[in-house]
Protein backbone atom coordinates (compact mmCIF):
# COMPACT_ATOMS: atom_id res chain seq x y z
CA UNK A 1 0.00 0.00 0.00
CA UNK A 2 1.68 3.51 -1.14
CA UNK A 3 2.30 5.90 1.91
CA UNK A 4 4.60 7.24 4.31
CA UNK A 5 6.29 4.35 6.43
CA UNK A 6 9.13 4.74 9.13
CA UNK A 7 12.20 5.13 7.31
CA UNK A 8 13.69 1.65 6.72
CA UNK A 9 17.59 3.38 6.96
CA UNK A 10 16.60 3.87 10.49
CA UNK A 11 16.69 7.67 10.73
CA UNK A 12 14.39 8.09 13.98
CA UNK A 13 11.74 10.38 13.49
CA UNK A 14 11.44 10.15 10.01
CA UNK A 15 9.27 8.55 7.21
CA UNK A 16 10.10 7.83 3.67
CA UNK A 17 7.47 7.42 0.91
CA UNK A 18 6.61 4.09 -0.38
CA UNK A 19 4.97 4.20 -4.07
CA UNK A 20 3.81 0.40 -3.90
CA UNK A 21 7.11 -0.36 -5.74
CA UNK A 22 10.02 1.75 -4.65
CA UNK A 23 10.97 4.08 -2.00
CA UNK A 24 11.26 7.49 -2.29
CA UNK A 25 14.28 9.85 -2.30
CA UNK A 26 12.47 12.09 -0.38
CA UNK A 27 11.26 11.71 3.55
CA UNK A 28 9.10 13.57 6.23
CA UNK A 29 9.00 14.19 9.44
CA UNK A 30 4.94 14.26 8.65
CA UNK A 31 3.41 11.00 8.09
CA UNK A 32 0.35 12.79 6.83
CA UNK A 33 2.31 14.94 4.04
CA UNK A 34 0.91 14.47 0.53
CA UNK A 35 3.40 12.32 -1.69
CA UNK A 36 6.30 13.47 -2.96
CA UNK A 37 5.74 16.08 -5.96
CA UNK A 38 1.88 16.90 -5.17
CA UNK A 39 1.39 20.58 -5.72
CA UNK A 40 2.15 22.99 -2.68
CA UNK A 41 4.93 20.31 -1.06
CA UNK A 42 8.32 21.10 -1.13
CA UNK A 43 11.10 18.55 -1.67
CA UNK A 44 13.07 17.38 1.63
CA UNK A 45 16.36 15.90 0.74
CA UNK A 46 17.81 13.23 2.66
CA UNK A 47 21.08 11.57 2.80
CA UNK A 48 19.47 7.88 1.16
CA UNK A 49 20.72 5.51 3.82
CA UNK A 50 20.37 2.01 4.26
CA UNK A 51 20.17 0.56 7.69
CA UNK A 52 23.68 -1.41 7.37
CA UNK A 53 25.29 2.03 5.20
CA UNK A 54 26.86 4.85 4.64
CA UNK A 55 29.16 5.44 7.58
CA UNK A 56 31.95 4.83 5.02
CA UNK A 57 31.03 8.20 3.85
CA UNK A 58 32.37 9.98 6.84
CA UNK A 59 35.08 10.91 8.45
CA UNK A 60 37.20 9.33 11.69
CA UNK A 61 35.57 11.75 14.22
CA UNK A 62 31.75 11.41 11.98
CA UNK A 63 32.04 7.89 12.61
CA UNK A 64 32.52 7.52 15.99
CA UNK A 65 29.61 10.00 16.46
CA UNK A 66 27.59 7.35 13.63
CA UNK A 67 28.61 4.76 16.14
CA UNK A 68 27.27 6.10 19.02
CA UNK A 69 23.66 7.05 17.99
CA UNK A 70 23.29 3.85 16.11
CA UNK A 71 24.40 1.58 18.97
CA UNK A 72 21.53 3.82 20.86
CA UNK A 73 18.66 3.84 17.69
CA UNK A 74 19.29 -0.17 15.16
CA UNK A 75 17.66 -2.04 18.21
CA UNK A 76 14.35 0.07 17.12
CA UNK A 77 14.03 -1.25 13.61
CA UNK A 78 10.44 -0.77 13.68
CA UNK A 79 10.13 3.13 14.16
CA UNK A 80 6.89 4.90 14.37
CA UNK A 81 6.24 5.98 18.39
CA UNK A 82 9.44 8.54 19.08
CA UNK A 83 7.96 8.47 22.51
CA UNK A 84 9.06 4.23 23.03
CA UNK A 85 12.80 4.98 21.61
CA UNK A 86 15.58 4.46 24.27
CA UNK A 87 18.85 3.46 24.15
CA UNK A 88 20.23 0.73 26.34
CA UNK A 89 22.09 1.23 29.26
CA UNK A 90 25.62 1.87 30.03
CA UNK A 91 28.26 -0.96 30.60
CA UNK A 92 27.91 -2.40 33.78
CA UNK A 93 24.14 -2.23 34.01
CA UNK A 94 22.76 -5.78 34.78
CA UNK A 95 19.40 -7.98 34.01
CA UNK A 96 16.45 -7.32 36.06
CA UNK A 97 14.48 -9.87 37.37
CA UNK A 98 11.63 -11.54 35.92
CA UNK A 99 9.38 -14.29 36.15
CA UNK A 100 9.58 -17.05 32.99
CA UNK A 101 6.40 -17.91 33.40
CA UNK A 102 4.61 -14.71 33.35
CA UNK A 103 3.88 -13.81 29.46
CA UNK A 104 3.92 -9.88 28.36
CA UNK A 105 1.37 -7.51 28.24
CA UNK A 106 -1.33 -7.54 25.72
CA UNK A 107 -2.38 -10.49 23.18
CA UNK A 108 -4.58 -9.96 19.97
CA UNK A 109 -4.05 -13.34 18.16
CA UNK A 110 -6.68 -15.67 17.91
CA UNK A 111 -4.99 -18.49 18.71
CA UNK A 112 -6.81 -20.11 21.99
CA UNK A 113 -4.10 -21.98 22.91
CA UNK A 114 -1.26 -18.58 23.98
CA UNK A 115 -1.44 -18.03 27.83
CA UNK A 116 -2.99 -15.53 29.43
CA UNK A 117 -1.11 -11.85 28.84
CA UNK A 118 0.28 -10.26 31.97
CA UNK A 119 2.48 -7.56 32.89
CA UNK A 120 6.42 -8.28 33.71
CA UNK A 121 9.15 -6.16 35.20
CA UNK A 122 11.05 -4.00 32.25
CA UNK A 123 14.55 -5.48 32.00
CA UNK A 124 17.56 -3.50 32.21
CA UNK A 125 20.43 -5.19 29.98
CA UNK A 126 23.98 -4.83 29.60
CA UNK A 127 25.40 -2.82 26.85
CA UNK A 128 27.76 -4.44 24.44
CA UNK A 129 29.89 -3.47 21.55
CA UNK A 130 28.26 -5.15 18.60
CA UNK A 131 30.58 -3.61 16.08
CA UNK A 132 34.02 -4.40 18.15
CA UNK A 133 34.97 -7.28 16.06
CA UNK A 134 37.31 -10.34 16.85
CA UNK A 135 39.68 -11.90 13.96
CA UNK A 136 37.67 -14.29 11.98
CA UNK A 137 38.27 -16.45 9.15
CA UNK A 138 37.68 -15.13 5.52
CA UNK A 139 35.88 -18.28 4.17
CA UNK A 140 32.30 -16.70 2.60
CA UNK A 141 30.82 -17.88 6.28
CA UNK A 142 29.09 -15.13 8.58
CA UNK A 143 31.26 -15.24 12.26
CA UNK A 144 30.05 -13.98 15.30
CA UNK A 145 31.89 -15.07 18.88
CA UNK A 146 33.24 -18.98 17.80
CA UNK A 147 29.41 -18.94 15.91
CA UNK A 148 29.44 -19.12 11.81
CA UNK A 149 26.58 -19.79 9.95
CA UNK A 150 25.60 -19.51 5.80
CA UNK A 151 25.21 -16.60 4.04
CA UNK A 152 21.60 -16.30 3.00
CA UNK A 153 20.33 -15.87 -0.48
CA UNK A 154 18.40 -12.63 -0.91
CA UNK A 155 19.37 -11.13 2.19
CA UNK A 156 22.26 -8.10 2.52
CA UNK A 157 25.81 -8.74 3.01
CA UNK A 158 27.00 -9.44 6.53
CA UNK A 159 27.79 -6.22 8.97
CA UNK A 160 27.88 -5.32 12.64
CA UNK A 161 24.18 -6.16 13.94
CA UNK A 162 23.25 -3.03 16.26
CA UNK A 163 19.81 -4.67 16.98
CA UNK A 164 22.20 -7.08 19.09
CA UNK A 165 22.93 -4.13 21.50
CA UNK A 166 23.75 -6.27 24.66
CA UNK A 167 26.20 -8.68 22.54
CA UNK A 168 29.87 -8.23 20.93
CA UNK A 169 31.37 -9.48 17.65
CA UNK A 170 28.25 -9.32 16.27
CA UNK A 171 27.29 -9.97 12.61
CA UNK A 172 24.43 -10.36 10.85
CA UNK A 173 22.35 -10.43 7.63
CA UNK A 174 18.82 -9.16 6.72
CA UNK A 175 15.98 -8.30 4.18
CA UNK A 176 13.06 -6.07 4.46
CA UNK A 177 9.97 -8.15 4.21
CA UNK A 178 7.22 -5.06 3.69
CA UNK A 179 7.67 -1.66 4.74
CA UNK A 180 9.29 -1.15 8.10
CA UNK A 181 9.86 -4.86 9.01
CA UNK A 182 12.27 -6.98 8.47
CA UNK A 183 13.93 -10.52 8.70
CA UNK A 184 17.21 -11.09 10.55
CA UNK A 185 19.55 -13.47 10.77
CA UNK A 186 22.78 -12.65 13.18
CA UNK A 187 25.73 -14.57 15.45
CA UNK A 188 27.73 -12.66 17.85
CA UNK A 189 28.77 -13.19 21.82
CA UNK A 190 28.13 -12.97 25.30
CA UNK A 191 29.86 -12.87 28.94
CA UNK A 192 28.85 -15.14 31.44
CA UNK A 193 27.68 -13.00 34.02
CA UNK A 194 25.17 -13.14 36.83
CA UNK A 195 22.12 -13.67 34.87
CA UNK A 196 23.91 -15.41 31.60
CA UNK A 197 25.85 -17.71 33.57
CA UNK A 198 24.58 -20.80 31.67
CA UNK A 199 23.18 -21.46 28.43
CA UNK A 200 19.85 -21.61 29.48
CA UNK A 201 19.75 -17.77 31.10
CA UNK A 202 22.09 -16.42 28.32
CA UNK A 203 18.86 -17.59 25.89
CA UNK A 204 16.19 -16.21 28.01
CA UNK A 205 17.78 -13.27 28.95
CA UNK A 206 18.46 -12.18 25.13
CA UNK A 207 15.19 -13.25 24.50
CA UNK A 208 13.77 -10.97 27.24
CA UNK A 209 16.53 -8.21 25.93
CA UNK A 210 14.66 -7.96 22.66
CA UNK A 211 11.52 -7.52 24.01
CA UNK A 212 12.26 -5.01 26.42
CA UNK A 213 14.07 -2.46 24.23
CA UNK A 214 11.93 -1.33 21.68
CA UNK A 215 12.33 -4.04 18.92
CA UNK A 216 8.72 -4.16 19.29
CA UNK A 217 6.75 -0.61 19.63
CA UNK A 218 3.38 -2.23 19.35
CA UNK A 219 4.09 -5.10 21.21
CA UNK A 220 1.17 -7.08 22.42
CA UNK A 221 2.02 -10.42 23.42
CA UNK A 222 3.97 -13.41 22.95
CA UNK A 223 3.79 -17.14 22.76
CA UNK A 224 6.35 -19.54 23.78
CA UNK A 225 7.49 -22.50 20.82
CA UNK A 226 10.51 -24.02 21.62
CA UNK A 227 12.24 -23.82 25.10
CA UNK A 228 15.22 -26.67 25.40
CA UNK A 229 18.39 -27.98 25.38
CA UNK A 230 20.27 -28.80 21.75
CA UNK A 231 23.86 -29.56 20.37
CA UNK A 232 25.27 -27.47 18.20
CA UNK A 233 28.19 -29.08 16.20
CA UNK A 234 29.09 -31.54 19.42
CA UNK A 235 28.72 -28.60 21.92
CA UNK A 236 25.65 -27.82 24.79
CA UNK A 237 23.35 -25.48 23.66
CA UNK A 238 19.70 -23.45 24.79
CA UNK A 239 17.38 -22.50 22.11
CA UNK A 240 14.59 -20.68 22.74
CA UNK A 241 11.70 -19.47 20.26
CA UNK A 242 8.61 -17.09 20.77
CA UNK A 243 6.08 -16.16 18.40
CA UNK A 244 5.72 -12.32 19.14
CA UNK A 245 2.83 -10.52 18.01
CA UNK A 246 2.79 -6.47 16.88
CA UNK A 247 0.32 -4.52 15.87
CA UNK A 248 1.97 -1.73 13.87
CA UNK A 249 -0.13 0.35 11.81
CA UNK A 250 -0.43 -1.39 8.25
CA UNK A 251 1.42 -4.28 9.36
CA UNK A 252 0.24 -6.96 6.70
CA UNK A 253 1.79 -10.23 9.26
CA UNK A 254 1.06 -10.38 13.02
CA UNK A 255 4.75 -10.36 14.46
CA UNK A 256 7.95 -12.50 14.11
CA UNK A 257 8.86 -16.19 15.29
CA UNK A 258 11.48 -14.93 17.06
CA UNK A 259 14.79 -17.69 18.38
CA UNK A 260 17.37 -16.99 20.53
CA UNK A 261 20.73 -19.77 20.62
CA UNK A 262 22.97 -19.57 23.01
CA UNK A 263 26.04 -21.90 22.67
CA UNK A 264 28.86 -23.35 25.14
CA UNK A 265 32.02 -22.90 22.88
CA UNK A 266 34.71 -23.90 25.37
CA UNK A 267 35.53 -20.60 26.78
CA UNK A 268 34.94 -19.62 30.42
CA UNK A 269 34.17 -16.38 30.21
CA UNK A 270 31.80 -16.24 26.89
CA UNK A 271 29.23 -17.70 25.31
CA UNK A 272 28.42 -17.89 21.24
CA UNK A 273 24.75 -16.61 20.29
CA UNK A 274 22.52 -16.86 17.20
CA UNK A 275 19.17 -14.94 16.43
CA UNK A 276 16.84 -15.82 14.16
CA UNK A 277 13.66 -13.52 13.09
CA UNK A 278 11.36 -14.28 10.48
CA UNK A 279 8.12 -12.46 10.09
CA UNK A 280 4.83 -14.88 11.58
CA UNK A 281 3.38 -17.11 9.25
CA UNK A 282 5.73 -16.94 6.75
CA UNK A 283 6.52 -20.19 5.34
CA UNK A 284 9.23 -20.01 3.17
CA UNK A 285 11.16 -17.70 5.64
CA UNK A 286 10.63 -20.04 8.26
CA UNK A 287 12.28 -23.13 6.90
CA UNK A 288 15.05 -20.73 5.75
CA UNK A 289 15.55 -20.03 9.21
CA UNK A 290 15.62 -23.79 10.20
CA UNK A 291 17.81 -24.31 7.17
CA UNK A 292 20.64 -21.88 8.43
CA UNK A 293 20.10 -23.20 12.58
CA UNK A 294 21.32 -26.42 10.89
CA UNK A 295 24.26 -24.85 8.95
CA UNK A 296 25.41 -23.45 12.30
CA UNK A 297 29.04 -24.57 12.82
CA UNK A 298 31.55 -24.17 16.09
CA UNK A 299 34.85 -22.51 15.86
CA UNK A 300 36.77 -19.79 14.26
């Protein structure tokens, strides 16, 4: 549907016109402007930024300033409610607790089966350095901690992953799926610390990460899929998989099946990770993202 959608290069605050085939050059900080070229608006250039580029652009000292805001804004990739944006926390800040049985707030699916919605603490999580990356071998694979997986057909090249704001040596692919959403597929690393001291808590506590800062601005529930213990390529693993539902404006799918991996590499002092997030009810994207789960592989 043509109109003005949050501005998939992340700019907060911004919206960029969708034609029902391309995206404008042009964006808005009015959702309710006319399109781009009716009579009486006037043209609002905008540097035309992807998500994943254009820092190259910029100087030393522009970059580091790029690096900063988008550590704070890439975990929001579905903008639309300026008042929901916040940045995580310093380093140093910790988990919260929570309950694992108590689902979120809110629920609009029909499916009978999701528990009953109810409110949980807001979790405070640590802040990481997605983009400070470790040496990794150059064999066409997409590294992240001692975590590769496949590249993926169709989806961008591999870069830093911001979304991943608690994790390090992160490194991820994606696609946009409709306006303002988008699939993700991403390794990258965590400390064991108090509350991701095994591979069980470093799962749940990413998956609680995501869906307490602002992945979701319309978040309304969630229901629980997979929650056990796997091998990954001969080493202990915890996945964990929600189907989280969002009710953005002109959303055409309901949320994202949304899997968390955390992985026992060797090392005593980190764990390997691995998201996965494919828009609900998508078929083909969800055997893709069972496809590359199984192409994970340990080392390097």
């Amino acid at each position: 549907m043509a109109g003005w959608y949050p501005d998939p290069g992340g700019q907060p605050n911004r919206y960029r016109y969708w034609d029902g085939a391309t995206w404008s050059e042009v964006t808005s900080i009015d959702p309710a402007d006319p399109p781009p070229g009716s009579p009486g608006r006037g043209r609002q250039p905008s540097p035309d930024e992807s998500r994943h580029h254009g820092a190259a652009a910029f100087g030393l000292a522009a970059l580091a300033l790029v690096v900063v805001v988008v550590s704070t804004i890439m975990i929001i990739r579905r903008a639309g409610d300026p008042e929901a944006m916040h940045g995580p926390p310093g380093p140093g800040a910790s988990v919260s607790a929570w309950d694992d049985r108590s689902p979120l707030a809110g629920d609009r699916s029909p499916d009978a089966d999701r528990p009953t919605p109810a409110a949980t603490t807001p979790t405070s999580c640590p802040g990481g350095e997605p983009d400070e990356r470790a040496p990794h071998p150059e064999d066409g694979r997409v590294h992240g901690g001692r975590l590769s997986m496949p590249r993926v057909d169709g989806y961008s090249a591999p870069v830093p992953e911001y979304m991943l704001s608690w994790m390090s040596d992160t490194q991820g692919v994606s696609q946009t799926t409709e306006p303002g959403w988008q699939s993700i597929f991403a390794v990258g690393e965590l400390p064991r610390t108090a509350n991701f001291a095994t591979v069980r808590s470093a799962a749940h506590s990413s998956m609680e990460c995501a869906i307490h800062s602002s992945w979701y601005l319309h978040l309304t529930g969630h229901k629980s899929v997979r929650d056990e213990p796997i091998t990954i390529d001969g080493h202990d693993a915890w996945i964990i998989t929600w189907n989280v539902y969002d009710n953005t404006p002109g959303l055409q799918v309901p949320g994202d099946r949304l899997t968390f991996l955390a992985v026992d590499d060797g090392r005593t002092d980190a764990y390997s990770m691995w998201c996965g997030m494919v828009p609900l009810g998508d078929a083909e994207r969800t055997a893709l993202d069972a496809s590359v789960l199984a192409g994970l592989e340990v080392g390097g």
